[in-house]
PDB file of N, CA and C in Angstrom:
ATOM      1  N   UNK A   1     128.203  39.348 133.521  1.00  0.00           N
ATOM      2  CA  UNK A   1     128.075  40.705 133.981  1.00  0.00           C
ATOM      3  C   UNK A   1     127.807  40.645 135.480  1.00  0.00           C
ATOM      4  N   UNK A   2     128.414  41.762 136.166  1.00  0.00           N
ATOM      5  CA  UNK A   2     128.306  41.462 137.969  1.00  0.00           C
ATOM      6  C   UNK A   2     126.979  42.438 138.028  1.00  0.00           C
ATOM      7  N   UNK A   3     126.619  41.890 138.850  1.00  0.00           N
ATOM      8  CA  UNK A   3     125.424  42.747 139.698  1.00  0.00           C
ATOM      9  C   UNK A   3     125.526  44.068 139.875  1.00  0.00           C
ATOM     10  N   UNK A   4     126.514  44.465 140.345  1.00  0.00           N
ATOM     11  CA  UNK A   4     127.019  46.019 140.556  1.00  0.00           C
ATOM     12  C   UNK A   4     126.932  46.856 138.879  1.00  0.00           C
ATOM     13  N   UNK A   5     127.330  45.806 138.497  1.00  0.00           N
ATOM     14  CA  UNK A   5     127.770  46.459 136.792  1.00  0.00           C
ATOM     15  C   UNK A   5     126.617  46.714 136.304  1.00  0.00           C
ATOM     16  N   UNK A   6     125.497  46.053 136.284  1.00  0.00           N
ATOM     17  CA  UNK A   6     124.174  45.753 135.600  1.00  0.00           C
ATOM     18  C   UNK A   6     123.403  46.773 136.371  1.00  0.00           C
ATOM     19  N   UNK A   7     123.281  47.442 137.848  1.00  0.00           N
ATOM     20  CA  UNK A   7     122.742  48.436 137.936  1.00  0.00           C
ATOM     21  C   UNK A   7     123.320  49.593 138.026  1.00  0.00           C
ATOM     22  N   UNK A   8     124.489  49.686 137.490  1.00  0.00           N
ATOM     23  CA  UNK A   8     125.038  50.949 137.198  1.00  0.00           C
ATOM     24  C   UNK A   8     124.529  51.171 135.803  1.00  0.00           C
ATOM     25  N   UNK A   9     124.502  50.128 134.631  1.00  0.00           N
ATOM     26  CA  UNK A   9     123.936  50.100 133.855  1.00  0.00           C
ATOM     27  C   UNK A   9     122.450  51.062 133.775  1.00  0.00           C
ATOM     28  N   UNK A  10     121.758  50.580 134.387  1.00  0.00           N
ATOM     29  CA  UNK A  10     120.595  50.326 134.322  1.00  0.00           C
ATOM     30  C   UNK A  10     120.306  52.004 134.951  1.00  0.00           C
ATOM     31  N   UNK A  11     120.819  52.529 136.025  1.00  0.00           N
ATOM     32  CA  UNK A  11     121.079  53.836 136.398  1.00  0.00           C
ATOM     33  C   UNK A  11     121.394  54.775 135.196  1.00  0.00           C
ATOM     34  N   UNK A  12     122.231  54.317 134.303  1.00  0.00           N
ATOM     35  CA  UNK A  12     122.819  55.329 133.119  1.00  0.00           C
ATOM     36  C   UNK A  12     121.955  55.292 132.590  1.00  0.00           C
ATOM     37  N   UNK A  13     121.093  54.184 131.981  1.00  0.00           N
ATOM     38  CA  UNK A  13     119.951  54.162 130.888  1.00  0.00           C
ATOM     39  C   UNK A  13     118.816  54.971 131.392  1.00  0.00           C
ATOM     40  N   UNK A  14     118.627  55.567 133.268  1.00  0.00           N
ATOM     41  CA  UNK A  14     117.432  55.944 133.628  1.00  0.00           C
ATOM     42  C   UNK A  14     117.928  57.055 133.308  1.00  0.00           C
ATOM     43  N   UNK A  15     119.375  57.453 133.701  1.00  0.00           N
ATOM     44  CA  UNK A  15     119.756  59.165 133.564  1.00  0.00           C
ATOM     45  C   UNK A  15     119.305  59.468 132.062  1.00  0.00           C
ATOM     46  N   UNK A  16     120.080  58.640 131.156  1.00  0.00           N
ATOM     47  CA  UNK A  16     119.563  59.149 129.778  1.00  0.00           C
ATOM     48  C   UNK A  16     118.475  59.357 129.015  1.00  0.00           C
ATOM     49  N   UNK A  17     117.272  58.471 129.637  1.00  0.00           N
ATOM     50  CA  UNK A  17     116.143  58.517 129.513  1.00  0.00           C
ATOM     51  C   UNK A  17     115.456  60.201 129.878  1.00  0.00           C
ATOM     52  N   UNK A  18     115.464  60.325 131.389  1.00  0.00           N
ATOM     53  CA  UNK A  18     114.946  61.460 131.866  1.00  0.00           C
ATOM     54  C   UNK A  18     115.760  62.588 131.147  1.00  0.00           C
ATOM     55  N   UNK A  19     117.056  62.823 130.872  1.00  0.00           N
ATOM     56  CA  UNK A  19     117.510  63.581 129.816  1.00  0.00           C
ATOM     57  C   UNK A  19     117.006  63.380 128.215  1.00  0.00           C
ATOM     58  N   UNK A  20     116.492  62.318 127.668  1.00  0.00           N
ATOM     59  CA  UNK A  20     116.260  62.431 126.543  1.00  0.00           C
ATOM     60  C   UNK A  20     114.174  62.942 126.662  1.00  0.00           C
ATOM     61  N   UNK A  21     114.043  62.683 127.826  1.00  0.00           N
ATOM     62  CA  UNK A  21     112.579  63.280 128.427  1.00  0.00           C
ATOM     63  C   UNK A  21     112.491  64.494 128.521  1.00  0.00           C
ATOM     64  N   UNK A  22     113.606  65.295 129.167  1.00  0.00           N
ATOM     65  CA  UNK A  22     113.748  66.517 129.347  1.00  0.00           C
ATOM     66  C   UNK A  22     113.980  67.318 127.708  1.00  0.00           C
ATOM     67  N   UNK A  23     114.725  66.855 127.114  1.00  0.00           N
ATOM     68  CA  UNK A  23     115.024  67.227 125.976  1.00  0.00           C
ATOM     69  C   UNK A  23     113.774  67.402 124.963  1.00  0.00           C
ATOM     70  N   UNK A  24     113.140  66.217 124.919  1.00  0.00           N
ATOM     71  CA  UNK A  24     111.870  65.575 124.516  1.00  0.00           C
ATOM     72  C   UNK A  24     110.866  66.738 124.541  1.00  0.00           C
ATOM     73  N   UNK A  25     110.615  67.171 125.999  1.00  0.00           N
ATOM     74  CA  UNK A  25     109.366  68.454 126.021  1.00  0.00           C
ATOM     75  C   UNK A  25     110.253  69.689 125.849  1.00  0.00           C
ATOM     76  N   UNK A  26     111.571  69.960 125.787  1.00  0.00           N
ATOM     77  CA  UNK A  26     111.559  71.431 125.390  1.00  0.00           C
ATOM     78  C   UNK A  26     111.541  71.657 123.622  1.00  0.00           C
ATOM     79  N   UNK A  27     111.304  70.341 122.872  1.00  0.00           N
ATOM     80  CA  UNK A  27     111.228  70.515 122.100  1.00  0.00           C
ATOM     81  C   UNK A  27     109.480  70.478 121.994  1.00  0.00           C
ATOM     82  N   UNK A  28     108.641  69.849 122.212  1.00  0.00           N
ATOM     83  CA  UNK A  28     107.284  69.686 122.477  1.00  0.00           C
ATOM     84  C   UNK A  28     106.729  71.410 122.397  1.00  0.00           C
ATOM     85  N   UNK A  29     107.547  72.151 123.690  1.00  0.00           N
ATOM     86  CA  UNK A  29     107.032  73.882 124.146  1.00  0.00           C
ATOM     87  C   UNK A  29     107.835  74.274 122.943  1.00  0.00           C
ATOM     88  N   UNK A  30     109.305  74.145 122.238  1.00  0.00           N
ATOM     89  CA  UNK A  30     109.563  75.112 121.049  1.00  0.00           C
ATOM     90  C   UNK A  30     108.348  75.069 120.079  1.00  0.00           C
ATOM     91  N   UNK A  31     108.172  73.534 119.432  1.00  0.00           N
ATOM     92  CA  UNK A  31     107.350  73.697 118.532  1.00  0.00           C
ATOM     93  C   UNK A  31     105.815  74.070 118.587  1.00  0.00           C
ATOM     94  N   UNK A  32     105.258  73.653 119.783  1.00  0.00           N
ATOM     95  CA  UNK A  32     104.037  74.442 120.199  1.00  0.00           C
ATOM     96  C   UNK A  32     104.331  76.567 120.123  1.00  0.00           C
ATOM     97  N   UNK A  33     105.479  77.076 120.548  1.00  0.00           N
ATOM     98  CA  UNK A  33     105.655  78.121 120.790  1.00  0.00           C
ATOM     99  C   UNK A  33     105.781  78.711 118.914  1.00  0.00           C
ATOM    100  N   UNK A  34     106.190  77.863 118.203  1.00  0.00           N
ATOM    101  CA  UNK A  34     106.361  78.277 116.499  1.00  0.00           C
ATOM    102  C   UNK A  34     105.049  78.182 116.190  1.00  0.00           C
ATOM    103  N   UNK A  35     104.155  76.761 116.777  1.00  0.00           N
ATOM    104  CA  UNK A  35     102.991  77.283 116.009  1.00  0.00           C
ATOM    105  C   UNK A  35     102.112  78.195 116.129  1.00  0.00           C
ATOM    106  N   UNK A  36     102.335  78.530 117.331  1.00  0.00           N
ATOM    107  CA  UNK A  36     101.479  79.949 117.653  1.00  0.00           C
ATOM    108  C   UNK A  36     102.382  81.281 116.694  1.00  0.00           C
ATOM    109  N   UNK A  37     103.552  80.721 117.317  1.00  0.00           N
ATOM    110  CA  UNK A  37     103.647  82.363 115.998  1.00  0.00           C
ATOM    111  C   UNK A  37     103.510  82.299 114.794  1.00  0.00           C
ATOM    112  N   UNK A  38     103.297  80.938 114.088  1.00  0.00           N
ATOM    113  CA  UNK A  38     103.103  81.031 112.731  1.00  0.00           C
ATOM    114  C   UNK A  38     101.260  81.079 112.602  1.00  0.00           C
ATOM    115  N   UNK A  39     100.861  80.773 112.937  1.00  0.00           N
ATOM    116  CA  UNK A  39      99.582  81.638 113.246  1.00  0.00           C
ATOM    117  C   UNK A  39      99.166  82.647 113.365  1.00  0.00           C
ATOM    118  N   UNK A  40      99.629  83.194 114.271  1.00  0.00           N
ATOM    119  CA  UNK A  40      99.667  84.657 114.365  1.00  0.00           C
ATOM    120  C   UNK A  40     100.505  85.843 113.170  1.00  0.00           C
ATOM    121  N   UNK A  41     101.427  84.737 112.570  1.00  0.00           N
ATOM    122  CA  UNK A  41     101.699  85.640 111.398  1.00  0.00           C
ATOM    123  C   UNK A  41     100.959  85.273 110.176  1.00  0.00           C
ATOM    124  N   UNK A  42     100.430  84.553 110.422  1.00  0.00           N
ATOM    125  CA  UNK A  42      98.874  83.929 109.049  1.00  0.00           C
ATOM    126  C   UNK A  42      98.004  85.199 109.032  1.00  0.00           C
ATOM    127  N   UNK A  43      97.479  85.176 110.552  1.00  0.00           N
ATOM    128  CA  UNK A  43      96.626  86.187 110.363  1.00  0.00           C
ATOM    129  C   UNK A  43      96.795  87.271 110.042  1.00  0.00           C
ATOM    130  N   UNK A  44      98.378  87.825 110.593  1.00  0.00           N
ATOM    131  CA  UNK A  44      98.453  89.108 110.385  1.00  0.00           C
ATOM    132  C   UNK A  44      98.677  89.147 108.582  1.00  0.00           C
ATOM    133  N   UNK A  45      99.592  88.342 108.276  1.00  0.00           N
ATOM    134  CA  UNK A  45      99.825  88.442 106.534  1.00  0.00           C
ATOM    135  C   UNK A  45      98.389  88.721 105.759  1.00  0.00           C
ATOM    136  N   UNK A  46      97.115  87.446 106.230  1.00  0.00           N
ATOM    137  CA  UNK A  46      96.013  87.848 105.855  1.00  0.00           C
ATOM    138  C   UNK A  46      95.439  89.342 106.209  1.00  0.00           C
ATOM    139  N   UNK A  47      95.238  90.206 107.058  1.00  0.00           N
ATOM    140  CA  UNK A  47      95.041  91.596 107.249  1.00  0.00           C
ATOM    141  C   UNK A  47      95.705  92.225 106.532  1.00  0.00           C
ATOM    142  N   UNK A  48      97.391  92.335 106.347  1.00  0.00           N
ATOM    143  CA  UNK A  48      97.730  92.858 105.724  1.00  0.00           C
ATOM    144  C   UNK A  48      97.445  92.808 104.293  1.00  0.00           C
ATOM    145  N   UNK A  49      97.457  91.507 103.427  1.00  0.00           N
ATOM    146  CA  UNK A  49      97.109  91.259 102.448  1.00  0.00           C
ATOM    147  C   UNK A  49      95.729  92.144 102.043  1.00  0.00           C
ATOM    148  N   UNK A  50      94.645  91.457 102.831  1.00  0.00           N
ATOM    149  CA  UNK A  50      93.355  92.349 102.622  1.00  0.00           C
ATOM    150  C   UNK A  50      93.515  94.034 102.515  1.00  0.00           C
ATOM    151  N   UNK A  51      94.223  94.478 103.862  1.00  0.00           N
ATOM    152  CA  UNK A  51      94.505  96.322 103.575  1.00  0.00           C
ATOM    153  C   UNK A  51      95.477  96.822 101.931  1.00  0.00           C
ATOM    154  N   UNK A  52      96.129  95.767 101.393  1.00  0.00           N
ATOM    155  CA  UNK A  52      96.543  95.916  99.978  1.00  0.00           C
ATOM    156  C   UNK A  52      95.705  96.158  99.052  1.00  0.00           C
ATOM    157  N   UNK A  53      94.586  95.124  99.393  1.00  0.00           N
ATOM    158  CA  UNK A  53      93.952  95.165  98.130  1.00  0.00           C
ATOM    159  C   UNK A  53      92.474  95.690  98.118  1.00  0.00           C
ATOM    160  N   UNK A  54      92.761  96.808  99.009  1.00  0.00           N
ATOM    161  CA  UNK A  54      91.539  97.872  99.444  1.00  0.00           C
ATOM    162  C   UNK A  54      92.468  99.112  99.013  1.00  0.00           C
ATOM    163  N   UNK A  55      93.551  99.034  99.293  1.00  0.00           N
ATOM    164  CA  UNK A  55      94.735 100.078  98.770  1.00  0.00           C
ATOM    165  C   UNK A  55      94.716 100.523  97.601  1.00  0.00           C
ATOM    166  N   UNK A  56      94.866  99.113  97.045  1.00  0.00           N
ATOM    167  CA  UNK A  56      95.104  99.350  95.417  1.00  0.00           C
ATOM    168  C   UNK A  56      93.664  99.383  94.803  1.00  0.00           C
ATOM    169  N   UNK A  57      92.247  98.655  95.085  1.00  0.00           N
ATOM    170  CA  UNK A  57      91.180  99.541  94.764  1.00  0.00           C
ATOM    171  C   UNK A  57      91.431 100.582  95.109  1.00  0.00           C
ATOM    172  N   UNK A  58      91.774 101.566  95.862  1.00  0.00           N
ATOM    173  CA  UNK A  58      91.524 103.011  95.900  1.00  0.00           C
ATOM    174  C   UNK A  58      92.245 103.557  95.052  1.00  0.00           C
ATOM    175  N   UNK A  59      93.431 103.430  94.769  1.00  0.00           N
ATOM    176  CA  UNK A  59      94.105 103.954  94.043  1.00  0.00           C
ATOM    177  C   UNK A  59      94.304 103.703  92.271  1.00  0.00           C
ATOM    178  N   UNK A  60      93.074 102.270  92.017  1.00  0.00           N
ATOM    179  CA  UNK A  60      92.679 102.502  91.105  1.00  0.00           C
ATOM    180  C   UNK A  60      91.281 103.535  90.952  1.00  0.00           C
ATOM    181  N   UNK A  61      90.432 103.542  91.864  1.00  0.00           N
ATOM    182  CA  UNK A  61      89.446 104.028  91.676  1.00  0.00           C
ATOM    183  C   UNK A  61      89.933 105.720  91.466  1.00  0.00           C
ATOM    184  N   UNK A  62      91.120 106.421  92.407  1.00  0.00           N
ATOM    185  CA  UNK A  62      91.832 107.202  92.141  1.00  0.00           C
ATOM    186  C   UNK A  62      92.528 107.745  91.055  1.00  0.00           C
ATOM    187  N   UNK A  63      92.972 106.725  90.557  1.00  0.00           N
ATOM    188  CA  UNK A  63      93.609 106.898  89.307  1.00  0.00           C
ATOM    189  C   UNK A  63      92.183 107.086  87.611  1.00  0.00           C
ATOM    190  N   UNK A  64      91.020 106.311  88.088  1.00  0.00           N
ATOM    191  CA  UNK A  64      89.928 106.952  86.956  1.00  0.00           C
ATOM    192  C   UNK A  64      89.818 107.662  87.247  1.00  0.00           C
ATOM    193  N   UNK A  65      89.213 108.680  88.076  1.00  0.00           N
ATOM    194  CA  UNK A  65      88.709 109.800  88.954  1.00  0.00           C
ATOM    195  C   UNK A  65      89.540 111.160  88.683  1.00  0.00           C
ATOM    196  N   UNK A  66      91.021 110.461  88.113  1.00  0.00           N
ATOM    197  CA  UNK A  66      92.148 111.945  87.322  1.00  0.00           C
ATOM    198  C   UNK A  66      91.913 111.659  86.202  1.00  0.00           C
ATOM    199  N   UNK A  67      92.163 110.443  85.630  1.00  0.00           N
ATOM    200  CA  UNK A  67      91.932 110.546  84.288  1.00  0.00           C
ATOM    201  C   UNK A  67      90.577 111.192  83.761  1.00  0.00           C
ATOM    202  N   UNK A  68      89.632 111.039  84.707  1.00  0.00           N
ATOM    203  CA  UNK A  68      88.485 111.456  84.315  1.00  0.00           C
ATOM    204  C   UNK A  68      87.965 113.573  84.217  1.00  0.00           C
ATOM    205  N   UNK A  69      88.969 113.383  85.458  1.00  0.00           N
ATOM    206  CA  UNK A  69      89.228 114.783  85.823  1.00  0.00           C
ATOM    207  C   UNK A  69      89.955 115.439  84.186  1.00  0.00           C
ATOM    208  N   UNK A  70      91.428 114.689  84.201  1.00  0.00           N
ATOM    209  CA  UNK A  70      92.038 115.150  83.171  1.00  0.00           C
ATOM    210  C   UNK A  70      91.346 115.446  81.667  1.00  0.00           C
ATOM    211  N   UNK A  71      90.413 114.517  81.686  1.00  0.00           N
ATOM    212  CA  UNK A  71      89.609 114.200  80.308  1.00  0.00           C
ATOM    213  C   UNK A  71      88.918 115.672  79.972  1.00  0.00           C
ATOM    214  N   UNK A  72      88.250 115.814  81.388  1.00  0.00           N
ATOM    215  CA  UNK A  72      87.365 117.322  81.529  1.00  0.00           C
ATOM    216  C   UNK A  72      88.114 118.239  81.123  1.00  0.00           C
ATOM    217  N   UNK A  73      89.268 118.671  81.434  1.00  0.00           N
ATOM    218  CA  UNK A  73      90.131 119.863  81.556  1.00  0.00           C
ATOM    219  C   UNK A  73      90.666 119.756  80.506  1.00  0.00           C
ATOM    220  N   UNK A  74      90.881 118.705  79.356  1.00  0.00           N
ATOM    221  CA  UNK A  74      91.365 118.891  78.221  1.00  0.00           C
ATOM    222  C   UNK A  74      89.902 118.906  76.989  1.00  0.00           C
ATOM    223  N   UNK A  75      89.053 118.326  77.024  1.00  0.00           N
ATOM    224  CA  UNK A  75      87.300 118.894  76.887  1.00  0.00           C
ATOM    225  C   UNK A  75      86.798 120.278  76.987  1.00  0.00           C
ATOM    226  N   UNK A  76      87.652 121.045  77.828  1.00  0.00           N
ATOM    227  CA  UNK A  76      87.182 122.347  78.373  1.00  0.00           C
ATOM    228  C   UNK A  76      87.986 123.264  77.822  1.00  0.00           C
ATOM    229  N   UNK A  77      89.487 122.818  77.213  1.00  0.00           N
ATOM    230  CA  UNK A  77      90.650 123.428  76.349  1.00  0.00           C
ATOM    231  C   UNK A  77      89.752 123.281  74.808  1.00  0.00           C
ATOM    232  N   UNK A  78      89.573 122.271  74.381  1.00  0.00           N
ATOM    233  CA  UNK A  78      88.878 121.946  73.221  1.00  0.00           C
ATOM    234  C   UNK A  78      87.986 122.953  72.798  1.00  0.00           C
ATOM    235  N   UNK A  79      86.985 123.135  74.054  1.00  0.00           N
ATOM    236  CA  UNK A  79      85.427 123.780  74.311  1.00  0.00           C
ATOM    237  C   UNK A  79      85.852 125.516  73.788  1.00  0.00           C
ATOM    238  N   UNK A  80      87.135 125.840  74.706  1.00  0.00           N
ATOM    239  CA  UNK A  80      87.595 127.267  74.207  1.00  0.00           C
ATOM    240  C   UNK A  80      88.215 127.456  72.924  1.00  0.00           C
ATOM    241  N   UNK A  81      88.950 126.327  72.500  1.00  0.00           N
ATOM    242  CA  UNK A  81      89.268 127.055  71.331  1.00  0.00           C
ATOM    243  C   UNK A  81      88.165 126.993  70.136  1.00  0.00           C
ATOM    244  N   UNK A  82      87.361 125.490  70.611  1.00  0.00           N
ATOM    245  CA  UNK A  82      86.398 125.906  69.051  1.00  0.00           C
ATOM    246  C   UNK A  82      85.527 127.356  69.246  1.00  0.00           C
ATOM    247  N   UNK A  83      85.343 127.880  71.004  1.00  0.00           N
ATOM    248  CA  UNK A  83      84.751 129.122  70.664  1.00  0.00           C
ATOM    249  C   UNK A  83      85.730 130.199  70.148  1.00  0.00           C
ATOM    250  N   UNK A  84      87.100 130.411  70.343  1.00  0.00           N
ATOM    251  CA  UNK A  84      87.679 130.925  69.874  1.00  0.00           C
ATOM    252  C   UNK A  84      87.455 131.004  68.546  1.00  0.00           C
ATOM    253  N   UNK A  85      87.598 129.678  67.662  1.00  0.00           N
ATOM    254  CA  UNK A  85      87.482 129.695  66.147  1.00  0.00           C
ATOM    255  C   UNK A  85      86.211 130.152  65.818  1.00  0.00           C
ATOM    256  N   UNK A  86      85.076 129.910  66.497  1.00  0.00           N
ATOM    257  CA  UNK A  86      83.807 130.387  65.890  1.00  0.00           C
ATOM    258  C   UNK A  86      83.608 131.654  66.226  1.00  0.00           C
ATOM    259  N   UNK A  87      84.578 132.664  66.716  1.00  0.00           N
ATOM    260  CA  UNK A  87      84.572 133.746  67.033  1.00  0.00           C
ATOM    261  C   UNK A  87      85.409 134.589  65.818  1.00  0.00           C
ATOM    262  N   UNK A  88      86.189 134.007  64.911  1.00  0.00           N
ATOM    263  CA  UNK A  88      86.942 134.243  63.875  1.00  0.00           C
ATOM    264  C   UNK A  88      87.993 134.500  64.137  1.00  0.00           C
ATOM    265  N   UNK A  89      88.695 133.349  65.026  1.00  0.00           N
ATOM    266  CA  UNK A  89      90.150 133.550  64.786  1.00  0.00           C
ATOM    267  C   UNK A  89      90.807 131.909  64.557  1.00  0.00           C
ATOM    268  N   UNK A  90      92.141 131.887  64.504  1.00  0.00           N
ATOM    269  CA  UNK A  90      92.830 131.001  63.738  1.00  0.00           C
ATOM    270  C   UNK A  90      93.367 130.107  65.139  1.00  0.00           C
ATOM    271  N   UNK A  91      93.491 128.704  65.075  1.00  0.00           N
ATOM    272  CA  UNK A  91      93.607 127.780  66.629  1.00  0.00           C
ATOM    273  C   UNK A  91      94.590 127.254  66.197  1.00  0.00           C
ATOM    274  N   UNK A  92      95.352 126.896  64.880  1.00  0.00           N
ATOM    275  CA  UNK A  92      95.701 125.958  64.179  1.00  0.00           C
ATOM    276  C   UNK A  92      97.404 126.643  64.399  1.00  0.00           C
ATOM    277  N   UNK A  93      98.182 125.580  64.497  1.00  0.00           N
ATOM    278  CA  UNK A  93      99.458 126.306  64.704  1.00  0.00           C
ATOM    279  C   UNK A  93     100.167 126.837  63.416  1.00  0.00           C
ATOM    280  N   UNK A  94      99.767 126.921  62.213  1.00  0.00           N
ATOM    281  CA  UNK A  94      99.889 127.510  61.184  1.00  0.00           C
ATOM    282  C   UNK A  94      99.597 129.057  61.173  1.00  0.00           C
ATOM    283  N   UNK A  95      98.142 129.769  61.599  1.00  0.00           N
ATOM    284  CA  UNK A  95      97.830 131.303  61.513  1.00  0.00           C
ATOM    285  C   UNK A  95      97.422 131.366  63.033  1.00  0.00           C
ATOM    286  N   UNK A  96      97.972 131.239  64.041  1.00  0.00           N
ATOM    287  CA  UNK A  96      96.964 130.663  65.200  1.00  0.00           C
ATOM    288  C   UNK A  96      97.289 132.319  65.884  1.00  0.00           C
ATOM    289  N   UNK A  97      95.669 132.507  65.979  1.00  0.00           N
ATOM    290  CA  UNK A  97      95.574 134.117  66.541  1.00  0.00           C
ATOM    291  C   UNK A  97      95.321 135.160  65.712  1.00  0.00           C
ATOM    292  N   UNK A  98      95.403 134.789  64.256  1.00  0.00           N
ATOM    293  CA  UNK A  98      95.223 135.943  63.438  1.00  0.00           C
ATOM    294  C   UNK A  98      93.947 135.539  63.450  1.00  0.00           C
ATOM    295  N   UNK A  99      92.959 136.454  62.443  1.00  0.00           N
ATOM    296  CA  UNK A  99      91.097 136.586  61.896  1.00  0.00           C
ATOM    297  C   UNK A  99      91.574 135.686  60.840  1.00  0.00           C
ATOM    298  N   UNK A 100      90.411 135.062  60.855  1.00  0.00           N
ATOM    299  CA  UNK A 100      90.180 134.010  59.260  1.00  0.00           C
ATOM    300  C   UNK A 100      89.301 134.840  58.755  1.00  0.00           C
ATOM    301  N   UNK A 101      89.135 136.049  58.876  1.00  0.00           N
ATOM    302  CA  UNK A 101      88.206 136.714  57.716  1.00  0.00           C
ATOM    303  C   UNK A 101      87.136 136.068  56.973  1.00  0.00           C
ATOM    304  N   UNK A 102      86.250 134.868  57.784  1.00  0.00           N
ATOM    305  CA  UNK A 102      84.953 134.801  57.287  1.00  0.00           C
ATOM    306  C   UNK A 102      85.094 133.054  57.145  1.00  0.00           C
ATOM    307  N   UNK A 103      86.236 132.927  55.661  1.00  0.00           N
ATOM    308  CA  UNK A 103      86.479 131.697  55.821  1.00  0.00           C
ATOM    309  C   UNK A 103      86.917 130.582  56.552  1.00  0.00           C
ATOM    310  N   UNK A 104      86.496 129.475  56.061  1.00  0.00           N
ATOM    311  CA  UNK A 104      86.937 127.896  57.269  1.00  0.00           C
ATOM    312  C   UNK A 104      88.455 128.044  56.721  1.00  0.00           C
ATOM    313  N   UNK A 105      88.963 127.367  57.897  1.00  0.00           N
ATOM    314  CA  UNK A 105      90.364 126.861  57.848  1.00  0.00           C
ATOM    315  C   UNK A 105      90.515 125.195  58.024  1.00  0.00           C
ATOM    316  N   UNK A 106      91.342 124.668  57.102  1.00  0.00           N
ATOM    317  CA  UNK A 106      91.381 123.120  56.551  1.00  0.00           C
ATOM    318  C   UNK A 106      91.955 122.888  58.151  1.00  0.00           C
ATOM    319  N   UNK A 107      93.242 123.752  58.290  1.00  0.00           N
ATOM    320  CA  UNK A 107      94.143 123.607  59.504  1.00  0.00           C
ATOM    321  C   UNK A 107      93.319 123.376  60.641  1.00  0.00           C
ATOM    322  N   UNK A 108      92.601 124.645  60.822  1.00  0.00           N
ATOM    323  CA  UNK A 108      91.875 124.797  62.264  1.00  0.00           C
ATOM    324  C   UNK A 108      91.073 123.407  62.447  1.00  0.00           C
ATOM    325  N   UNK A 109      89.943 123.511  61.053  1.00  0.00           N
ATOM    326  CA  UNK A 109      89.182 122.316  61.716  1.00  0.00           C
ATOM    327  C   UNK A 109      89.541 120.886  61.710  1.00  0.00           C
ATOM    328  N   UNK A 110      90.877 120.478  61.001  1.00  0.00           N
ATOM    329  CA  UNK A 110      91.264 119.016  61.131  1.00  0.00           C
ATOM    330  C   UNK A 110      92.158 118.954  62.874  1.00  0.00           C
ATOM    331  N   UNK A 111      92.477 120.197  63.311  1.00  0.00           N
ATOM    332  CA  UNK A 111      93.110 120.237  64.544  1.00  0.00           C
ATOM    333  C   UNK A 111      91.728 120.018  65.716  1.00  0.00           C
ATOM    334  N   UNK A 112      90.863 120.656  65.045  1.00  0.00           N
ATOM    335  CA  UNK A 112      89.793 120.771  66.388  1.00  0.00           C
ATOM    336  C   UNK A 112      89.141 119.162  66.033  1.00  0.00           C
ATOM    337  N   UNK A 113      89.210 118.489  64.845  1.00  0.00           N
ATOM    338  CA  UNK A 113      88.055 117.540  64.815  1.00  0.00           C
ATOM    339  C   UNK A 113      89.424 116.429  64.994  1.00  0.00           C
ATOM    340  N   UNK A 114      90.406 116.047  65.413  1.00  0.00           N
ATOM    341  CA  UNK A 114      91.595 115.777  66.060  1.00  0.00           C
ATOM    342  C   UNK A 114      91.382 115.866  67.668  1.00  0.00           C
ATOM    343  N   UNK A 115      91.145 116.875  68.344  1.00  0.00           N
ATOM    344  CA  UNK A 115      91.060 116.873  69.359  1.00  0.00           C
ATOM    345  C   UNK A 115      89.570 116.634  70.263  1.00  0.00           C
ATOM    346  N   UNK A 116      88.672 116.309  69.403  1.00  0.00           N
ATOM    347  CA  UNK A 116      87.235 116.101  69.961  1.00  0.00           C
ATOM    348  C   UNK A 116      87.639 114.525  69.651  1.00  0.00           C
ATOM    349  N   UNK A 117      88.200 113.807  69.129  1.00  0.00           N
ATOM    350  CA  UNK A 117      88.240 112.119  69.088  1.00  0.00           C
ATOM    351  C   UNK A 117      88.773 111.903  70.692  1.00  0.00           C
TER     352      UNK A 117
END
C-alpha cells in the first residue's frame, strides 16, 4: 500500500467516523426528546385515568341517588292508592275506581301487598 493511499484511507475512516458521530447524537437528542414525551404522556394518562374514576364514582353515586329517588316516588304511588283503598274504593285493575261497599278485595290487596315488596 503507498503512503498516499494509506492516508487517504485513513482520512475516509475520520470522515466516517465524525459522520457516524454526528449521526450517533442526533439519535442520543431523538431518544432523549421521546423520553420526555413519553413521560409526559404517563403523567397525563395517569390524571386522566384518576379524573375517570372520580367520574364514574359520581355517576355511580348518581345513579343510587335516582334509584333512590325513583324508589320514593313509586312508595308515594303505593302510599296513595292504599289511601285510596282505605277510603273505599277499588285500585285493582279488575273494579279499579268503583266503591267496594265495605268489603276487602282479594284483587286490591294482593296488588297493593305486590307493590309494598
Amino acid at each position: 500500500m503507498k503512503e498516499g493511499n494509506f492516508l487517504d484511507k485513513v482520512i475516509e475512516y475520520e470522515q466516517q467516523l465524525d459522520s457516524m458521530h454526528k449521526q450517533f447524537r442526533e439519535i442520543i437528542g431523538f431518544v432523549a426528546k421521546m423520553t420526555e414525551e413519553n413521560h409526559s404522556l404517563q403523567l397525563e394518562n395517569h390524571h386522566l385515568r384518576a379524573r375517570l374514576d372520580e367520574l364514574d364514582q359520581q355517576a355511580a353515586t348518581d345513579k343510587k341517588n335516582a334509584e333512590r329517588s325513583q324508589r320514593a316516588d313509586v312508595g308515594e304511588g303505593v302510599d296513595n292508592l292504599a289511601r285510596i283503598y282505605n277510603e273505599g274504593f277499588h285500585v285493582c285493575n279488575v273494579h279499579y275506581g268503583s266503591t267496594r261497599k265495605g268489603e276487602d278485595c282479594l284483587f286490591c290487596l294482593s296488588f297493593l301487598s305486590k307493590q309494598n315488596l
